[in-house]
C-alpha atoms as a PDB file:
ATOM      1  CA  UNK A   1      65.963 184.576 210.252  1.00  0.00           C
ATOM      2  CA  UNK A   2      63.545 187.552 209.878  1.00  0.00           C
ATOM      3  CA  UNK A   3      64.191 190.051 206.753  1.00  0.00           C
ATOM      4  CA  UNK A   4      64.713 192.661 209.758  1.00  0.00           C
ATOM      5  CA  UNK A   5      67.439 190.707 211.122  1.00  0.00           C
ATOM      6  CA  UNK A   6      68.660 189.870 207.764  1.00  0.00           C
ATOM      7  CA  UNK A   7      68.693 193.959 207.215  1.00  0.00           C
ATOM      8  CA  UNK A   8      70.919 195.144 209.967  1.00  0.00           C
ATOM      9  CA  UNK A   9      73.079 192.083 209.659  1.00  0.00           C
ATOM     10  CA  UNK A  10      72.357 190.673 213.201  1.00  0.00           C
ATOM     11  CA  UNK A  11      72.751 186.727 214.188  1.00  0.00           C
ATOM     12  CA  UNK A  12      73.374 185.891 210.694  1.00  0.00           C
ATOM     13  CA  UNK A  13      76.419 184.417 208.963  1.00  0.00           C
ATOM     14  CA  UNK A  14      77.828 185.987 205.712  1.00  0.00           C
ATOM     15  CA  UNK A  15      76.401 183.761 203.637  1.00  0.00           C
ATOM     16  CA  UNK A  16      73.121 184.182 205.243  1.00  0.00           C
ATOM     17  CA  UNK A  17      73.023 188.009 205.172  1.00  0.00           C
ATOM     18  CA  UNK A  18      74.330 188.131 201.589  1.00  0.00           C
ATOM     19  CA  UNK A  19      71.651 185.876 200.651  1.00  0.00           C
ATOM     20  CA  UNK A  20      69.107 188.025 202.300  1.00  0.00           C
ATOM     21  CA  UNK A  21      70.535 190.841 200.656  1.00  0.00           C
ATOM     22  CA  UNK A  22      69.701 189.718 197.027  1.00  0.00           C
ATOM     23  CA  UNK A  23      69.650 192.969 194.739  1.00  0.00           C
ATOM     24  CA  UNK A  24      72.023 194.673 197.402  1.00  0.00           C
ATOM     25  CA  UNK A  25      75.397 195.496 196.246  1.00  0.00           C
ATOM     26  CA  UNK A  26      76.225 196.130 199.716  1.00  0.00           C
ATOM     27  CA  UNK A  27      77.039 193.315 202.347  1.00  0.00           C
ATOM     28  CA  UNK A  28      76.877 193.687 205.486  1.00  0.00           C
ATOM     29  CA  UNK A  29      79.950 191.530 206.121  1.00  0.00           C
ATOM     30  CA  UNK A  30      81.625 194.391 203.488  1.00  0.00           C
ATOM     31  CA  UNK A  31      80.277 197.282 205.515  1.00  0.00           C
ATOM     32  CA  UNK A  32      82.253 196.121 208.875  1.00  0.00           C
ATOM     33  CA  UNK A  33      85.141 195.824 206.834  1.00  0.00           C
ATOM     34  CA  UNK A  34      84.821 199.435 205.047  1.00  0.00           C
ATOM     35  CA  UNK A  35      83.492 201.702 207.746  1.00  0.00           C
ATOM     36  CA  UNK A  36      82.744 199.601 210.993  1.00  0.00           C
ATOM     37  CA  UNK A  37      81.280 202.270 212.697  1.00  0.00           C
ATOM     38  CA  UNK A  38      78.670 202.522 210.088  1.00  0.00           C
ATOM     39  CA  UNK A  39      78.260 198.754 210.965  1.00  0.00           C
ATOM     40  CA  UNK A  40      77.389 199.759 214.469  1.00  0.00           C
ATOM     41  CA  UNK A  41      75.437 202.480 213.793  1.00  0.00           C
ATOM     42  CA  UNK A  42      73.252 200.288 211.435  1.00  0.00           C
ATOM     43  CA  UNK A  43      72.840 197.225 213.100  1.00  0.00           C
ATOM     44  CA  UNK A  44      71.921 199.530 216.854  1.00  0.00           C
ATOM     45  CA  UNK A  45      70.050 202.107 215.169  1.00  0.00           C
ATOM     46  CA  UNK A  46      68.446 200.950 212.176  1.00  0.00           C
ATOM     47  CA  UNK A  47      67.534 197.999 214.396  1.00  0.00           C
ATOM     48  CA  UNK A  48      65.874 200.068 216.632  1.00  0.00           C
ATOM     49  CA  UNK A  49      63.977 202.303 214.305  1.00  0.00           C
ATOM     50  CA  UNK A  50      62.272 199.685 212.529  1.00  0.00           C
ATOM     51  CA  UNK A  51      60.814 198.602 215.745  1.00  0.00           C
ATOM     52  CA  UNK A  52      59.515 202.262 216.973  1.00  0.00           C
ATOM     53  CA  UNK A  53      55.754 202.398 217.235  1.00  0.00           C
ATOM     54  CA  UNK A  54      54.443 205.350 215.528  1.00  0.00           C
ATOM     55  CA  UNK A  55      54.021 203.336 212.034  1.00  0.00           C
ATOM     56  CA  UNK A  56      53.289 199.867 211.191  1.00  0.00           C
ATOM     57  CA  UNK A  57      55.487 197.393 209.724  1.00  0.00           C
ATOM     58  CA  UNK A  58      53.550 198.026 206.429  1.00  0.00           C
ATOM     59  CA  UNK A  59      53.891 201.727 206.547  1.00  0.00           C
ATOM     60  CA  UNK A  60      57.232 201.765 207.273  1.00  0.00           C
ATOM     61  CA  UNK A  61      58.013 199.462 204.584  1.00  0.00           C
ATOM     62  CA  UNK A  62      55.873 201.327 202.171  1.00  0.00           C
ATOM     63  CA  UNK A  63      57.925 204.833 203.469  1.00  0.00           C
ATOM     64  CA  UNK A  64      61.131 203.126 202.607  1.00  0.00           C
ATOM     65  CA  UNK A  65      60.320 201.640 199.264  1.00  0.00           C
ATOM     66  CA  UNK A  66      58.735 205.219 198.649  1.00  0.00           C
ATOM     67  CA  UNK A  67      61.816 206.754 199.610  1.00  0.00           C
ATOM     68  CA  UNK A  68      64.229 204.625 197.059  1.00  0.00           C
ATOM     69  CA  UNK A  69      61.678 205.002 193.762  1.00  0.00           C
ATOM     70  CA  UNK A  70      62.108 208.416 194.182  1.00  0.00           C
ATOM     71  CA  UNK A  71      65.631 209.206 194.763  1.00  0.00           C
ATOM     72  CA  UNK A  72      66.487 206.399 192.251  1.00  0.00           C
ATOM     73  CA  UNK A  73      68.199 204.522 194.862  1.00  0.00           C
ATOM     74  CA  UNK A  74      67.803 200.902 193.153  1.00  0.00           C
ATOM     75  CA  UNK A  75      70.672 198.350 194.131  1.00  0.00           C
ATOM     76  CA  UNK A  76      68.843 197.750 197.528  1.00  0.00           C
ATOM     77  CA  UNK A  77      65.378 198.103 196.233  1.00  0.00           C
ATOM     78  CA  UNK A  78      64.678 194.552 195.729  1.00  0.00           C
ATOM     79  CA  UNK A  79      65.133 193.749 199.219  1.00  0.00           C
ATOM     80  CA  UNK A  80      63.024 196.428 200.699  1.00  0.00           C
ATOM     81  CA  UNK A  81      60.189 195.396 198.208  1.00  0.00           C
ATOM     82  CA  UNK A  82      60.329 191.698 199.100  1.00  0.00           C
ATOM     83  CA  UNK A  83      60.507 193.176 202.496  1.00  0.00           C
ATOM     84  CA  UNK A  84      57.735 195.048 202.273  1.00  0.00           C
ATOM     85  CA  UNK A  85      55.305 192.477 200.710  1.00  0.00           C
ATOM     86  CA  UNK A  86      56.720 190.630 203.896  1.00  0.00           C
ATOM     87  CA  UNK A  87      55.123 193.316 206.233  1.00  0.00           C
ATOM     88  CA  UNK A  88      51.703 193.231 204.360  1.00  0.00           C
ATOM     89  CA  UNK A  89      52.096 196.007 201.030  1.00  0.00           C
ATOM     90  CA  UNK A  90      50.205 194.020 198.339  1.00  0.00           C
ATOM     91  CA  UNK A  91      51.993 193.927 195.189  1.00  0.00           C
ATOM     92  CA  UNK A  92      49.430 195.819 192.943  1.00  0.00           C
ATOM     93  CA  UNK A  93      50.149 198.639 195.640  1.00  0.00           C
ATOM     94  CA  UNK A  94      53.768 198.597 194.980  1.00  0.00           C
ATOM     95  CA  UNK A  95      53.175 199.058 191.516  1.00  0.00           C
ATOM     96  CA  UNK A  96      50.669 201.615 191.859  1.00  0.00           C
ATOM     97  CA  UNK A  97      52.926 203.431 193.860  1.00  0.00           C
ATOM     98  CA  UNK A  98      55.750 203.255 190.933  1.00  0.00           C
ATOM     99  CA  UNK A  99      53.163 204.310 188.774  1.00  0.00           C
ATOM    100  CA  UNK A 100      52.022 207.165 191.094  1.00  0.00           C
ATOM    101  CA  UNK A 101      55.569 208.142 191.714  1.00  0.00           C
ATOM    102  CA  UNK A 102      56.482 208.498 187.960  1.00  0.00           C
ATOM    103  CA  UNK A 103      54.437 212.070 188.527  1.00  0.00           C
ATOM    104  CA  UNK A 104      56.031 213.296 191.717  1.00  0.00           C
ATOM    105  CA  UNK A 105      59.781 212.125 191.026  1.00  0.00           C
ATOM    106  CA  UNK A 106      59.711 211.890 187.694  1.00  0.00           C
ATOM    107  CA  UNK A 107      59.322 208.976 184.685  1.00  0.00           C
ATOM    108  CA  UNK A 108      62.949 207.891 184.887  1.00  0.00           C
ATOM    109  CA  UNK A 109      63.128 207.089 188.636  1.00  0.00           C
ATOM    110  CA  UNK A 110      59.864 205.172 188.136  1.00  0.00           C
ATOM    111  CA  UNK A 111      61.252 203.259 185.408  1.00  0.00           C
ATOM    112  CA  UNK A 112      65.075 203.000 186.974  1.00  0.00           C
ATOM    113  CA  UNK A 113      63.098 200.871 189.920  1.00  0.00           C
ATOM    114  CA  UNK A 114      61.143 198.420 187.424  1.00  0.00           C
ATOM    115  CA  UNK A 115      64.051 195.940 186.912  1.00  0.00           C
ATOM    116  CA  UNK A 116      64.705 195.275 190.786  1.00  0.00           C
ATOM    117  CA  UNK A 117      60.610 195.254 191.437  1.00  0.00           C
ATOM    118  CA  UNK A 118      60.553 192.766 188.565  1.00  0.00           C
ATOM    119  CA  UNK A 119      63.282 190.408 190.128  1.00  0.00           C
ATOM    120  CA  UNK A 120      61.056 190.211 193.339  1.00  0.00           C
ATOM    121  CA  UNK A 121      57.786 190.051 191.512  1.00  0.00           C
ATOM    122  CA  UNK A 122      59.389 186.854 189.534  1.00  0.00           C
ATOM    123  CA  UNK A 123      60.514 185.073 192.673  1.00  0.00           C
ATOM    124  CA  UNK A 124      57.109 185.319 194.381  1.00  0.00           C
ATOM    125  CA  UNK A 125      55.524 184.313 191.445  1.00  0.00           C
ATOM    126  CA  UNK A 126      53.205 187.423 191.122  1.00  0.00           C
ATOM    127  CA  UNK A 127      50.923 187.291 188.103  1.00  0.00           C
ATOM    128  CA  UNK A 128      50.104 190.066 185.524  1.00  0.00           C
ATOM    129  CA  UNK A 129      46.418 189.561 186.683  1.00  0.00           C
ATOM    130  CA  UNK A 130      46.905 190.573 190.377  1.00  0.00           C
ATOM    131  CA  UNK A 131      48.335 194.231 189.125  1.00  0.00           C
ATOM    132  CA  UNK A 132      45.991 197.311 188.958  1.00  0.00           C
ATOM    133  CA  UNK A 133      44.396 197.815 185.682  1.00  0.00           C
ATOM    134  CA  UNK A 134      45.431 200.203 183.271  1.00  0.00           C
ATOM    135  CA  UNK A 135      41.935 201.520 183.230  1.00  0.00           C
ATOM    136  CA  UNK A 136      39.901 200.388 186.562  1.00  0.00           C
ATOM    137  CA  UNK A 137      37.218 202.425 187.845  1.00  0.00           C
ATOM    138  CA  UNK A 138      38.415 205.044 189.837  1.00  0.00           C
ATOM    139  CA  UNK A 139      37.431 206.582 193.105  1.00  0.00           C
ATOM    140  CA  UNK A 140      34.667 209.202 193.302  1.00  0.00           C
ATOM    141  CA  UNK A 141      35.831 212.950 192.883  1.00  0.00           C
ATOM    142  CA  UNK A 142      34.785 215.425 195.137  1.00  0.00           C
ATOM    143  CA  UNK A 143      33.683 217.979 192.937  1.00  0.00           C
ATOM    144  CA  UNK A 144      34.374 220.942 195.617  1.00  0.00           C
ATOM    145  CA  UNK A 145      37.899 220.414 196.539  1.00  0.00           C
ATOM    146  CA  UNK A 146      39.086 219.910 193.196  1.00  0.00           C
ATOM    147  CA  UNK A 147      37.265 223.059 191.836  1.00  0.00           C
ATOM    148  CA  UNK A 148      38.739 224.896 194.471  1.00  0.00           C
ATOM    149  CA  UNK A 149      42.101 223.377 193.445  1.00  0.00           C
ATOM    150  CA  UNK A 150      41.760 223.952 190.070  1.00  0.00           C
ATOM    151  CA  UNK A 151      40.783 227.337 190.467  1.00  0.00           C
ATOM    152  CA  UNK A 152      43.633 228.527 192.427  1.00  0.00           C
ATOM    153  CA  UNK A 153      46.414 226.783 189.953  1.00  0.00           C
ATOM    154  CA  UNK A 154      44.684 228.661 187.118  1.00  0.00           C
ATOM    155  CA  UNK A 155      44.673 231.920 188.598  1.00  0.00           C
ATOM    156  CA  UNK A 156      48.252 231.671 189.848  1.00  0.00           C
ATOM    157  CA  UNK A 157      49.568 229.654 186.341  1.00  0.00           C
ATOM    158  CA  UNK A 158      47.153 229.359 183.292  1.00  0.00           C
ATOM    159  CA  UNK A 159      48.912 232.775 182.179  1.00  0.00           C
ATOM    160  CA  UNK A 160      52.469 230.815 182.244  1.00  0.00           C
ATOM    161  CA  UNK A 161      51.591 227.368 181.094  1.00  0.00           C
ATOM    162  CA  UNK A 162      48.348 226.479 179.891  1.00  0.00           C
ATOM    163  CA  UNK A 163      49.273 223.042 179.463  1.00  0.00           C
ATOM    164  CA  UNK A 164      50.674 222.087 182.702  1.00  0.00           C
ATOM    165  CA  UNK A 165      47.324 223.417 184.280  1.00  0.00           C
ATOM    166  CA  UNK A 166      45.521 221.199 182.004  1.00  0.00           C
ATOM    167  CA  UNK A 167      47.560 218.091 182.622  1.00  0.00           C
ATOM    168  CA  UNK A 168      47.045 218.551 186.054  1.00  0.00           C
ATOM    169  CA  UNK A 169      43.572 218.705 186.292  1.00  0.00           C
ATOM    170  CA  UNK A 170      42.784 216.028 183.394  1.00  0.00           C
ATOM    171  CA  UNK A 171      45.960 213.184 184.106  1.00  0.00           C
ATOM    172  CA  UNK A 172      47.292 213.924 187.988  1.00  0.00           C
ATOM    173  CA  UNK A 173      43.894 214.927 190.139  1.00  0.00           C
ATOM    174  CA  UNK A 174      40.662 213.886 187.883  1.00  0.00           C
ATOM    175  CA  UNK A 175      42.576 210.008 187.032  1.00  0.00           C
ATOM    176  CA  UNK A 176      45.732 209.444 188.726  1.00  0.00           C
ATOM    177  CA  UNK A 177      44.629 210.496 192.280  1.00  0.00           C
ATOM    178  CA  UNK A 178      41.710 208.391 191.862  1.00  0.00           C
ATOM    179  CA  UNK A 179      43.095 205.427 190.765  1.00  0.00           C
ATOM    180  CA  UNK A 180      41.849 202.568 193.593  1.00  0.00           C
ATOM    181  CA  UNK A 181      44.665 200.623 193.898  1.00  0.00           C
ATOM    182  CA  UNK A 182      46.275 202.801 196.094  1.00  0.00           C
ATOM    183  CA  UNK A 183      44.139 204.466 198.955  1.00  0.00           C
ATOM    184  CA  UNK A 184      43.971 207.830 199.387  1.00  0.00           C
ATOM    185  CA  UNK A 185      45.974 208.236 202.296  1.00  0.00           C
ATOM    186  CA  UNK A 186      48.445 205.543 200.980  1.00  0.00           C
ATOM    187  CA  UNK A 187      48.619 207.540 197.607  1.00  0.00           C
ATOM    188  CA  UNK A 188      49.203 210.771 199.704  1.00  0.00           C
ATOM    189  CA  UNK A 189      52.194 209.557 201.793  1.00  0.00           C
ATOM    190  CA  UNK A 190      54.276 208.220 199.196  1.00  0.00           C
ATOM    191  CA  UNK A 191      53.578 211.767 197.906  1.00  0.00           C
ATOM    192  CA  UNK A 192      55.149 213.414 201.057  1.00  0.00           C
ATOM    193  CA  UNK A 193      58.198 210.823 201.259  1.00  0.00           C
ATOM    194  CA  UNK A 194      58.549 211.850 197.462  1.00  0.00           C
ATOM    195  CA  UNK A 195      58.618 215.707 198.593  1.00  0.00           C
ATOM    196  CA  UNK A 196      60.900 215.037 201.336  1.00  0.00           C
ATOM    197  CA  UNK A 197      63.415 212.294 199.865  1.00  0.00           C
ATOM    198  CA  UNK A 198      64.228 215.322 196.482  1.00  0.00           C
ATOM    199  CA  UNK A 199      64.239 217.983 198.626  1.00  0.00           C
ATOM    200  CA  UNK A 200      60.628 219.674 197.887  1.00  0.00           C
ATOM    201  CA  UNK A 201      59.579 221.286 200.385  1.00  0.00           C
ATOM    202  CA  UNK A 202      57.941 224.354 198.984  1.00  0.00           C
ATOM    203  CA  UNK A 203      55.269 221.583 198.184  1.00  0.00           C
ATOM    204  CA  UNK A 204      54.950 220.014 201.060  1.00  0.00           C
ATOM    205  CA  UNK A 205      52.184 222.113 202.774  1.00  0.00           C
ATOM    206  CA  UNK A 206      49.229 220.927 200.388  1.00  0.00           C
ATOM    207  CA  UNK A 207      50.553 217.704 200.111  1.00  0.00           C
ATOM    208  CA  UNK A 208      50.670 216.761 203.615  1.00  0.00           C
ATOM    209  CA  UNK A 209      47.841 218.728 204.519  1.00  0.00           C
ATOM    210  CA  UNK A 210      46.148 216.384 202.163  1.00  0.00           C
ATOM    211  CA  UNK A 211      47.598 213.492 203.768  1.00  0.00           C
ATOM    212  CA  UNK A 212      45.964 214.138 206.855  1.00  0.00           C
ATOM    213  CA  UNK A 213      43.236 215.076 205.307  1.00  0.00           C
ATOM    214  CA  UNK A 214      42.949 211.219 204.193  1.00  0.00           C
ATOM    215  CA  UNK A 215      43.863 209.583 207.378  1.00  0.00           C
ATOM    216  CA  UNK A 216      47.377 210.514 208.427  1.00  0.00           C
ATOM    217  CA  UNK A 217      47.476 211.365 211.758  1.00  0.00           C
ATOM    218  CA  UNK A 218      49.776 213.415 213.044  1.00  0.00           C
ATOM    219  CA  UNK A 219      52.083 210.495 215.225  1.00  0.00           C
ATOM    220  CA  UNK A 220      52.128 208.960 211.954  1.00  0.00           C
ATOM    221  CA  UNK A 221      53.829 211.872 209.920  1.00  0.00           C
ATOM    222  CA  UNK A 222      55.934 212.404 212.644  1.00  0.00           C
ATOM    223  CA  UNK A 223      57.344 208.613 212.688  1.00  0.00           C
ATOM    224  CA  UNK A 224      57.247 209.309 209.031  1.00  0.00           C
ATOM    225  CA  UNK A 225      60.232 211.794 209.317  1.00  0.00           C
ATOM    226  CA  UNK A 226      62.598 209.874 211.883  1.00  0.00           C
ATOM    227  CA  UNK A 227      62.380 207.277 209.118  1.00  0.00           C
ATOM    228  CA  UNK A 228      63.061 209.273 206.985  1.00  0.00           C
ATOM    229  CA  UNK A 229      66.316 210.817 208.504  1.00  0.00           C
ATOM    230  CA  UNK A 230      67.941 207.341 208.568  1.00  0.00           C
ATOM    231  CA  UNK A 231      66.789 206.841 204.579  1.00  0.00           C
ATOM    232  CA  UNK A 232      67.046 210.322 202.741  1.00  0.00           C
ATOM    233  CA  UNK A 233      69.098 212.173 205.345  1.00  0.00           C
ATOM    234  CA  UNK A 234      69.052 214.437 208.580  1.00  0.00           C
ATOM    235  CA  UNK A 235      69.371 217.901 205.706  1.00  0.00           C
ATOM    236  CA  UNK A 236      66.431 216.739 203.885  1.00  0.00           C
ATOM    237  CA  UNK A 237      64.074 215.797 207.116  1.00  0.00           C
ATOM    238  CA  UNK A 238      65.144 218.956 208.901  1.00  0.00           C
ATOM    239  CA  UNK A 239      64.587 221.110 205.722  1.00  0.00           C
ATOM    240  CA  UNK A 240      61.170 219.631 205.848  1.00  0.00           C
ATOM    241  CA  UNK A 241      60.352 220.015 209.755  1.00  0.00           C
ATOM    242  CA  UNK A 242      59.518 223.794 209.865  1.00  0.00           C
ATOM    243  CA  UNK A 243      56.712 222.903 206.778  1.00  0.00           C
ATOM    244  CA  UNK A 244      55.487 220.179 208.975  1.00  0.00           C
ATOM    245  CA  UNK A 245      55.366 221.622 212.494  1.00  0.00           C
ATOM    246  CA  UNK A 246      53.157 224.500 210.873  1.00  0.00           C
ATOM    247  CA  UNK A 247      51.347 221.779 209.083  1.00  0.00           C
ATOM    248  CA  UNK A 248      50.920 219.695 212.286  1.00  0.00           C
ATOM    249  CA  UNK A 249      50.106 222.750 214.528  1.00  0.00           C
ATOM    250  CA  UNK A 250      47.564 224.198 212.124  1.00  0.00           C
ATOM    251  CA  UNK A 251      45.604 220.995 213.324  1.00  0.00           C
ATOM    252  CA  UNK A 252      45.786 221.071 216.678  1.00  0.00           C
END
């Protein structure tokens, strides 16, 4: 049985799906016995979106897992992490996207989704040793961009907060951002699904400008935020879509 099968609850028995469903509180065979039209919905639809082109099975699972770090959504996290070191996200990216989301949704979402990254972690056996260093030799800066950058955040904010200018420049752009463990354009999306998921969307502009800027094309955002829907919610995807279709058009 595939963990995709296992997720929507399809040609499975109970025992099966609960078993699949470690770190879920939520069984399927509980679902159809709750709301069995959500059962419907989620074994058609869900079903259906995981097998859209538009993203990978990697990206997708990295989206998702994104998604639940940073709206603290942890009783099904363990399953969508296995899942997603199923479909190809290397462990020391999961953690550097923990570590990266710590910044965007804040340090006690990060740490809320330790314990159920942990569990999965144990059962795969992944070792200290294959997780990014604490100090590893980041990526190149371009010198330009983040002048430019910096600039513009001091002239609109030095006056207000010093030290939230500084700890931008010196901790999130000039080391966090160029941490390797995470590419760029991997690093950027969990960004935007961080945006999106709490509801951010003054932000989103830069940020997924940025994005595509590192690789993101434009199908790809879009299959980005029909995931998206299904995870965070139609209000937060279509409080996001007029940022992105300016976003989107501005690079056509």
């Amino acid at each position: 049985m595939t963990a995709l099968v296992a997720l929507v609850g399809c040609s499975a028995t109970e025992d099966d799906t609960e078993k699949s469903q470690a770190g879920s509180t939520t069984a399927m065979a509980d679902v159809g016995d709750v709301a069995p039209a959500l059962d419907a919905y989620h074994k058609k639809d869900v079903l259906r979106l995981w097998q859209r082109p538009g993203l990978s099975d990697r990206d997708r699972s990295l989206v998702t897992v994104a998604h639940m770090i940073a709206g603290g959504h942890t009783a099904e996290l363990p399953f969508y992490v296995d899942k997603a070191i199923g479909d190809g996200v290397r462990p020391r990216e999961i953690s550097e996207a923990v570590t990266h989301l710590a910044f965007y949704s804040g340090w006690q979402n990060a740490r809320a989704a330790i314990p159920g990254i942990r569990s999965v972690f144990d059962e795969r056996g992944v070792k200290k040793s294959e997780l990014p260093a604490v100090q590893p030799d980041l990526l190149p800066l371009d010198q330009e961009a983040e002048k430019t950058r910096d600039d513009d955040v001091r002239s609109d904010f030095d006056a207000v907060s010093p030290g939230v200018v500084e700890s931008t420049r010196d901790v999130v752009f000039r080391d966090l951002w160029l941490r390797p463990d995470l590419r760029p354009r991997d690093r950027s999306l969990v960004t935007v699904v961080s945006l999106i998921t709490n509801g951010q969307s003054e932000q989103l502009t830069y940020h997924l400008g940025r994005a595509m800027d590192n690789g993101l094309t434009s199908a790809q955002a879009g299959e980005m935020l029909n995931q998206l829907a299904f995870y965070a919610g139609w209000p937060r995807v279509f409080s996001a879509l007029p940022v992105a279709k300016d976003v989107l058009n501005s690079r056509t």
